[in-house]
Protein backbone atom coordinates (compact mmCIF):
# COMPACT_ATOMS: atom_id res chain seq x y z
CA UNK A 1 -19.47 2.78 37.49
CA UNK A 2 -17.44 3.84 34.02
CA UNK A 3 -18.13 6.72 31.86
CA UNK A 4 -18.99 3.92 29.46
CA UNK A 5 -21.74 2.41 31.46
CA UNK A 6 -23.23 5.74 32.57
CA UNK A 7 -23.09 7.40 28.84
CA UNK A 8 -23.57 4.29 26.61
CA UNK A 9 -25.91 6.50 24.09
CA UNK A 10 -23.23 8.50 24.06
CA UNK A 11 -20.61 6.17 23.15
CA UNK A 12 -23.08 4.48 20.31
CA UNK A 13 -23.61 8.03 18.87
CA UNK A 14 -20.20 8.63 18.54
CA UNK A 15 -19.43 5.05 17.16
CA UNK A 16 -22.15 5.53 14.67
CA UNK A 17 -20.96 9.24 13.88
CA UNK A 18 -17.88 7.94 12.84
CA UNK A 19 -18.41 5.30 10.91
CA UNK A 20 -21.06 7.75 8.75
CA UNK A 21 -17.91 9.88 8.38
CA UNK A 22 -16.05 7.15 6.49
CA UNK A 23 -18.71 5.27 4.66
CA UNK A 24 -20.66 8.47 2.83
CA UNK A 25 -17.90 9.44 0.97
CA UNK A 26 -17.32 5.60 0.04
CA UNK A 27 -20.83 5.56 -0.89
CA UNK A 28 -21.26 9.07 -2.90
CA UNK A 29 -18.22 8.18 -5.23
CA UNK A 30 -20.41 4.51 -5.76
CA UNK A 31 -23.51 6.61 -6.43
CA UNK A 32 -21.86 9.06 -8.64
CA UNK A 33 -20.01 6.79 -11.37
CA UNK A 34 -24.29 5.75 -11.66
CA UNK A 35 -25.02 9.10 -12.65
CA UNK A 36 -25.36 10.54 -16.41
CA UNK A 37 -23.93 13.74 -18.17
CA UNK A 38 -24.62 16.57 -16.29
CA UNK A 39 -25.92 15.01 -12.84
CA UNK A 40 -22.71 15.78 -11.40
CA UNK A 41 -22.38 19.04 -9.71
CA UNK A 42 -25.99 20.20 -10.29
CA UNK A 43 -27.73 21.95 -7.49
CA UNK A 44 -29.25 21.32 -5.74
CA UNK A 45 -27.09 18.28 -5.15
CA UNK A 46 -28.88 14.91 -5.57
CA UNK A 47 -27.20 11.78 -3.68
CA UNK A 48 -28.73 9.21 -5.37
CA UNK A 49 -28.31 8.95 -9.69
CA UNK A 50 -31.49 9.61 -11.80
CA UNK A 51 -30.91 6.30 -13.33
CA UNK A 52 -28.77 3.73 -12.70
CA UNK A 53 -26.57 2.90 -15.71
CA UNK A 54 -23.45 1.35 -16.68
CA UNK A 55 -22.56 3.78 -19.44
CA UNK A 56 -19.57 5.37 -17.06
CA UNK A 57 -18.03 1.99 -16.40
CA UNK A 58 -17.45 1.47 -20.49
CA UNK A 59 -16.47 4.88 -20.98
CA UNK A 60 -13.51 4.26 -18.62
CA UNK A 61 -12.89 0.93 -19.62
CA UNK A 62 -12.64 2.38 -23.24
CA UNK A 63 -10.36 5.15 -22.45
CA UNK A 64 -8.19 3.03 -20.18
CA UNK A 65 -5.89 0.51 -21.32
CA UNK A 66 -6.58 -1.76 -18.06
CA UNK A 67 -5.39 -4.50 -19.24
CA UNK A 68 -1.86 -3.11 -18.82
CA UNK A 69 -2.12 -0.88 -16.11
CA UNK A 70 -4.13 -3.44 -14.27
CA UNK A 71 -1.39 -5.63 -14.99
CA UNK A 72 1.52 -3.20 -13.72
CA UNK A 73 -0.19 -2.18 -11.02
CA UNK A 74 -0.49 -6.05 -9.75
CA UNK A 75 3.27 -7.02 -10.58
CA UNK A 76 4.15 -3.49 -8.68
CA UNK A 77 2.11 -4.25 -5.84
CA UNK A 78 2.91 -8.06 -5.48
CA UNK A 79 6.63 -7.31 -5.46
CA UNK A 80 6.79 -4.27 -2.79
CA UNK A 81 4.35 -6.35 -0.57
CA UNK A 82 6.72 -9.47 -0.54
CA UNK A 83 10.11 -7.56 -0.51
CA UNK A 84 8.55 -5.93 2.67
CA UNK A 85 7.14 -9.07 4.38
CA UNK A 86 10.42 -10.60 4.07
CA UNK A 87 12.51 -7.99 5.25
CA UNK A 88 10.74 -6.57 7.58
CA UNK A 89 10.17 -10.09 9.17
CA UNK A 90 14.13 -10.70 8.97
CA UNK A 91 15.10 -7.50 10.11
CA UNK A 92 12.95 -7.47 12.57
CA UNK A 93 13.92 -10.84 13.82
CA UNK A 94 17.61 -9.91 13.21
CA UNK A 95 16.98 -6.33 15.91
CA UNK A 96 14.99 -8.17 18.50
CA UNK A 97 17.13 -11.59 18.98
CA UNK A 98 20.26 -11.37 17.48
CA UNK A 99 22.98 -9.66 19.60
CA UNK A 100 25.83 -8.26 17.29
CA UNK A 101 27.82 -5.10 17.27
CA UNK A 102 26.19 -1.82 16.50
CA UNK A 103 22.56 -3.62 16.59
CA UNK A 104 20.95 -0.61 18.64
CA UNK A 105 22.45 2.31 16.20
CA UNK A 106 21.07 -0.04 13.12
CA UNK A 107 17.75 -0.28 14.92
CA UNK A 108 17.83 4.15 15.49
CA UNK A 109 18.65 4.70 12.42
CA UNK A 110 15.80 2.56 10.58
CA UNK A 111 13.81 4.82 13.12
CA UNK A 112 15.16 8.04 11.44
CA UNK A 113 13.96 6.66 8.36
CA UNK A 114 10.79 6.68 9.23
CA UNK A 115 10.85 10.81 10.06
CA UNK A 116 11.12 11.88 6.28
CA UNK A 117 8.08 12.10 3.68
CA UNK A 118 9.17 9.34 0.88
CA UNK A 119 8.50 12.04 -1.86
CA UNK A 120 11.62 13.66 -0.66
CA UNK A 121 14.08 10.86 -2.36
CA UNK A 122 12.13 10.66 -5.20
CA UNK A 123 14.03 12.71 -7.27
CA UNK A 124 17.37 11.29 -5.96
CA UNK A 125 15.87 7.63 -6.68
CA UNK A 126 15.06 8.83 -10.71
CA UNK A 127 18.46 10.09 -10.93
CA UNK A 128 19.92 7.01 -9.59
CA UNK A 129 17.94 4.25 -11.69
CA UNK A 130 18.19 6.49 -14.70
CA UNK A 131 22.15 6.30 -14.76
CA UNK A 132 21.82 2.60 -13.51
CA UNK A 133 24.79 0.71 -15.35
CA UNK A 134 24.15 -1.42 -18.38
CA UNK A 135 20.71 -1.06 -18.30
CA UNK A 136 18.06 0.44 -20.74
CA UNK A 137 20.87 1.50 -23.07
CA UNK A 138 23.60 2.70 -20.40
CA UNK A 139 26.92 2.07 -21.04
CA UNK A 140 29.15 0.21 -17.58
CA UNK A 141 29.35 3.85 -16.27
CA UNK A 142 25.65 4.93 -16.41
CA UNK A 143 25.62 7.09 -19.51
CA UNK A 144 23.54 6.95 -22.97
CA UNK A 145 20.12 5.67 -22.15
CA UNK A 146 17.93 5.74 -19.80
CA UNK A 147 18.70 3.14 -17.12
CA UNK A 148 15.78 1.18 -15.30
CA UNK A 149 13.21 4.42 -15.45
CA UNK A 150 11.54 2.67 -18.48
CA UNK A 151 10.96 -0.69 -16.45
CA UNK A 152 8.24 -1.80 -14.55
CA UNK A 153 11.30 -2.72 -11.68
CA UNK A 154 11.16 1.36 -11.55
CA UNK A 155 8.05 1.34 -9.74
CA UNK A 156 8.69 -0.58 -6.66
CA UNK A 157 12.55 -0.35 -6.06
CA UNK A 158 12.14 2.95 -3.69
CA UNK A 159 9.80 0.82 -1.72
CA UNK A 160 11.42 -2.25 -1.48
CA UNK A 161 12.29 -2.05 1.99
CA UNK A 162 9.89 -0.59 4.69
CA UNK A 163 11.41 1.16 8.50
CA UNK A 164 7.87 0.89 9.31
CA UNK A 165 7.76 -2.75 8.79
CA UNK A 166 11.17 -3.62 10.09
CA UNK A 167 9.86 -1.34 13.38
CA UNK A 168 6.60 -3.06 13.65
CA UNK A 169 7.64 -6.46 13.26
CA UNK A 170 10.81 -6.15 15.69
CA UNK A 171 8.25 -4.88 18.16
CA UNK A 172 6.01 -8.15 18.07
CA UNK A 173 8.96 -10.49 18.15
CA UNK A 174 10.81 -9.06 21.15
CA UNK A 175 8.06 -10.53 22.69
CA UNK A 176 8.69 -13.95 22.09
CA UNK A 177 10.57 -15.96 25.03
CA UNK A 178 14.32 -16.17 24.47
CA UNK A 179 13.91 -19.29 26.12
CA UNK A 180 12.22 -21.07 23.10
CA UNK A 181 14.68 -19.58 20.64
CA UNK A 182 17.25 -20.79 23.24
CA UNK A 183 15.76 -24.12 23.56
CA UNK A 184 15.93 -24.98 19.76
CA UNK A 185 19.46 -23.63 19.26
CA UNK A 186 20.10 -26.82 21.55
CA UNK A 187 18.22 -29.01 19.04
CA UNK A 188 20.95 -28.16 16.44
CA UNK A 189 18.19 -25.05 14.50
CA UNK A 190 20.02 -22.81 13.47
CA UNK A 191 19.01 -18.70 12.71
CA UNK A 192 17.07 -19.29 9.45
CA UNK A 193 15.57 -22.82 10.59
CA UNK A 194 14.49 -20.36 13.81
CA UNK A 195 13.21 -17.65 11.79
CA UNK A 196 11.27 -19.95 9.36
CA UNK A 197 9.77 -22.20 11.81
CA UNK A 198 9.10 -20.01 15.26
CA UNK A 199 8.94 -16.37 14.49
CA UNK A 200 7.39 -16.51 11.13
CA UNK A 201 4.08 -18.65 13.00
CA UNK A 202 3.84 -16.24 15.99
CA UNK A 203 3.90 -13.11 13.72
CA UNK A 204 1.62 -14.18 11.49
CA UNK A 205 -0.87 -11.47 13.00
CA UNK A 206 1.51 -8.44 12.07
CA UNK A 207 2.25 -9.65 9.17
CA UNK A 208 -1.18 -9.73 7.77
CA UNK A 209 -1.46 -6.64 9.03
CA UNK A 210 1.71 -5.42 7.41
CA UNK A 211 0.58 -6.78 4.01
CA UNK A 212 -2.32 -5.20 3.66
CA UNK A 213 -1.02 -2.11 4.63
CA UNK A 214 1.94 -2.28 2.68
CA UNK A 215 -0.40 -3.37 -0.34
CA UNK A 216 -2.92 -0.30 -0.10
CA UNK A 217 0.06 2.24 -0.32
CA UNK A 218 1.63 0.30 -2.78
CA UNK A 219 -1.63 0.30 -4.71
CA UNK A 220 -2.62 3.38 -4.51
CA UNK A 221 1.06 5.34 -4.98
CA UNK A 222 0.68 8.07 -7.23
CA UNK A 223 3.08 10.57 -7.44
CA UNK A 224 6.57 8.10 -8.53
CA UNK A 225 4.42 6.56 -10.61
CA UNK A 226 3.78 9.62 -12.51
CA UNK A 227 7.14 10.27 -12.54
CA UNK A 228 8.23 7.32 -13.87
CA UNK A 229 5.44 6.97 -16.47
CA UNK A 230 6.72 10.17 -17.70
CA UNK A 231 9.43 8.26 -19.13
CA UNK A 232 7.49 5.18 -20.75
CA UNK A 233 3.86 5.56 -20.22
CA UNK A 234 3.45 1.64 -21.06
CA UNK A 235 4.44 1.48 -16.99
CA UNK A 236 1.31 3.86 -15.86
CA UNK A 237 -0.18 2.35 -13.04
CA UNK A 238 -4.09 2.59 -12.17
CA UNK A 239 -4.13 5.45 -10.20
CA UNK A 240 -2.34 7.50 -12.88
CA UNK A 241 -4.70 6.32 -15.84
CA UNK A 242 -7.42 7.28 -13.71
CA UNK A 243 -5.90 10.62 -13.18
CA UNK A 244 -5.37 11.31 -16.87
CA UNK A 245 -9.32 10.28 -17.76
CA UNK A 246 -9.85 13.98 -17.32
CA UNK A 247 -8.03 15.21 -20.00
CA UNK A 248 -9.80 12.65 -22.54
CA UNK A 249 -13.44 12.65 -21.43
CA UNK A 250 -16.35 15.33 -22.32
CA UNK A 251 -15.93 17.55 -19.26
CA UNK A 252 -19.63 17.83 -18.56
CA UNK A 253 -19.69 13.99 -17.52
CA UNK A 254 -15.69 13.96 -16.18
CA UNK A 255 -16.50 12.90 -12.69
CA UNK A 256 -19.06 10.35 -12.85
CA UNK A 257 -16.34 8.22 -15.13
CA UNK A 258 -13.29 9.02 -12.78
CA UNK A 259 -15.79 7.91 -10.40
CA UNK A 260 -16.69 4.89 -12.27
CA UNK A 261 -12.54 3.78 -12.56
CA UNK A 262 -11.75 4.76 -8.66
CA UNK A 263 -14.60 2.13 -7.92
CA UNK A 264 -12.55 -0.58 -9.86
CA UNK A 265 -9.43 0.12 -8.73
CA UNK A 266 -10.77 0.39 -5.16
CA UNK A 267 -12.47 -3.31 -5.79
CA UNK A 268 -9.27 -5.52 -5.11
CA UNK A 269 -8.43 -3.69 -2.23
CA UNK A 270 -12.23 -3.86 -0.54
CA UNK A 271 -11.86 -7.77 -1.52
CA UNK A 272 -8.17 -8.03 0.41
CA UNK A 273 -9.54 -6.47 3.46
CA UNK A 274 -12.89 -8.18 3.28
CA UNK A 275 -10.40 -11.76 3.47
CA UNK A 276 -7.84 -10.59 5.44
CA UNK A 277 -9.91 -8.54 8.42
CA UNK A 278 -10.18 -11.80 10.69
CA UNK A 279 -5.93 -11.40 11.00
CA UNK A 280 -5.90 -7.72 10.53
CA UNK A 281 -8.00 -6.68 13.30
CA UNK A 282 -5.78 -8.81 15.99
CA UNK A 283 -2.93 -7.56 14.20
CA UNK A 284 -3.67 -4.03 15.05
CA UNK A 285 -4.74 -4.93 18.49
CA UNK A 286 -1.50 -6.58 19.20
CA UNK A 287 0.51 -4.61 17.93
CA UNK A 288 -0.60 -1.51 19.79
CA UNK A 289 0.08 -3.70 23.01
CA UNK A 290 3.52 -3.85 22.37
C-alpha cells in the first residue's frame, strides 16, 4: 500500500496548508484596500475592514493617470508576449529539427542565458537605446538626444526574446516524430509550411503556458520600467504608478489605496489565468515530462 493511501489526512492537510499559504495574503491585500484611514496597521490587527467602502478605489484612480499607464502597460505586455511566442516557438523548432552547423553550441549558449539575473544588462540595455541612431533626437552616430529611452518600444526591447521560452518550447517539440516532419517534406511543405501547420498545433499546450507566464512578468516588471520612466514618465507602467501612490497620499491611509491599485492591476492577470488554466495546467504537466 502507498504512503498516499496509508496517510491520506496527511496529504489533504498539507494540500490544504498550502493553498492557505497562497490565498491569505491574496485575500488580506482584497480586505485591506476595504478598509478606512487608520485601520491599517492598528493593533490589534483586524482581518476583515470596519466597513466596506469604495473610497480607496477613487483615491487611486484619482491619483493615477490609468488611462495611460493602463494603456502602456497593455501595448508593453502584448508585444513581449508575442515577440516571445514567436521566437521561442521558431527557435525552438529551429534546435529540435533542424540539423545545421553549430546547432548544439547555439542551443548551450541560449542555456547560459538563462544563468544571469536580467537586472544585470539593464544598465547596458539604457546605454544602448539611449545612443540608438536617429532616434529621439540622435544624430546617425548616436549623439544629441536621447535615443529610444523616451518610447514606449523602451519597455519591452530587453525582453523581446526569452532562453526560457526558446528552452521550453525546444523541449516539447523534440518530441514530435521526425517521421511526420519527414513525411510532409515529401508532400512538397516546406520549413515554415511545417512549423505553421504541425508544430505550432502540437505545442499549443506550452505555449499557453508560455504566454501566460511570459505575460505575468511582463506585467508586473518593475525595476526597467522605473528606469526608463525616469526619462519620460508619460511611459510609467502600472506597477510603477502604484509604487509612487505613496509619496502623494495622506500617509495614515497609504496602504489601504496601494492596496486598492495592486487589486486592479492584479484583475487582468486573475482573468488570463481564470481563461487560460484549462491549457495551462497540461502545459505544466507536459512539460515537466519532457
Amino acid at each position: 500500500m502507498s504512503r498516499r493511501r496509508r496517510f491520506p489526512l496527511l496529504s489533504y492537510l498539507l494540500v490544504v496548508s498550502g493553498a492557505a499559504l497562497m490565498v491569505v495574503p491574496f485575500l488580506d491585500m482584497v480586505m485591506t484596500s476595504f478598509k478606512g484611514p487608520g485601520e491599517s496597521g492598528r493593533l490589534p490587527y483586524r482581518f476583515l475592514p470596519e466597513t466596506f467602502g469604495l473610497a480607496n478605489y477613487r483615491a487611486a484612480l484619482t491619483q493615477l493617470n490609468l488611462p495611460l499607464l493602463f494603456r502602456n502597460s497593455v501595448v508593453v505586455t502584448a508585444l513581449i508576449t508575442a515577440s516571445v511566442l514567436l521566437t521561442s516557438s521558431l527557435a525552438g523548432y529551429a534546435l529540435a529539427k533542424l540539423r545545421f552547423p553549430g546547432r548544439d553550441l547555439v542551443f548551450r549558449l541560449v542555456l547560459t542565458t538563462m544563468m544571469f539575473p536580467p537586472f544585470l544588462f539593464f544598465i547596458p540595455h539604457f546605454l544602448i537605446l539611449a545612443h540608438w541612431p536617429l532616434a529621439g533626437g540622435n544624430d546617425l552616430f548616436g549623439r544629441g538626444g536621447a535615443g529610444l529611452t523616451v518610447s514606449v518600444v523602451a519597455l519591452a526591447m530587453p525582453f523581446l526574446v526569452n532562453g526560457f521560452g526558446i528552452f521550453l518550447t525546444r523541449q516539447f517539440v523534440s518530441a514530435i516524430p521526425d517521421e511526420v516532419l519527414e513525411a510532409a517534406r515529401l508532400d512538397g511543405a516546406g520549413e515554415f509550411t511545417l512549423w505553421w501547420r504541425i508544430v505550432l498545433p502540437q505545442t499549443k499546450p506550452v505555449l499557453v503556458t508560455l504566454a501566460l507566464l511570459t505575460f505575468v512578468d511582463a506585467w508586473n516588471e518593475y525595476i526597467w520600467a522605473l528606469l526608463i520612466s525616469t526619462a519620460d514618465p508619460d511611459v510609467m507602467t502600472l506597477p510603477v504608478g502604484i509604487q509612487l501612490l505613496q509619496d502623494h497620499v495622506d500617509p495614515t491611509r497609504t496602504m489601504p489605496v496601494v492596496m486598492a491599485g495592486l487589486v486592479l492591476s492584479i484583475l487582468p492577470v486573475l482573468v488570463l489565468f481564470l481563461l487560460l488554466q484549462k491549457h495551462y495546467v497540461p502545459g505544466v504537466m507536459l512539460s515537466g515530462l519532457k
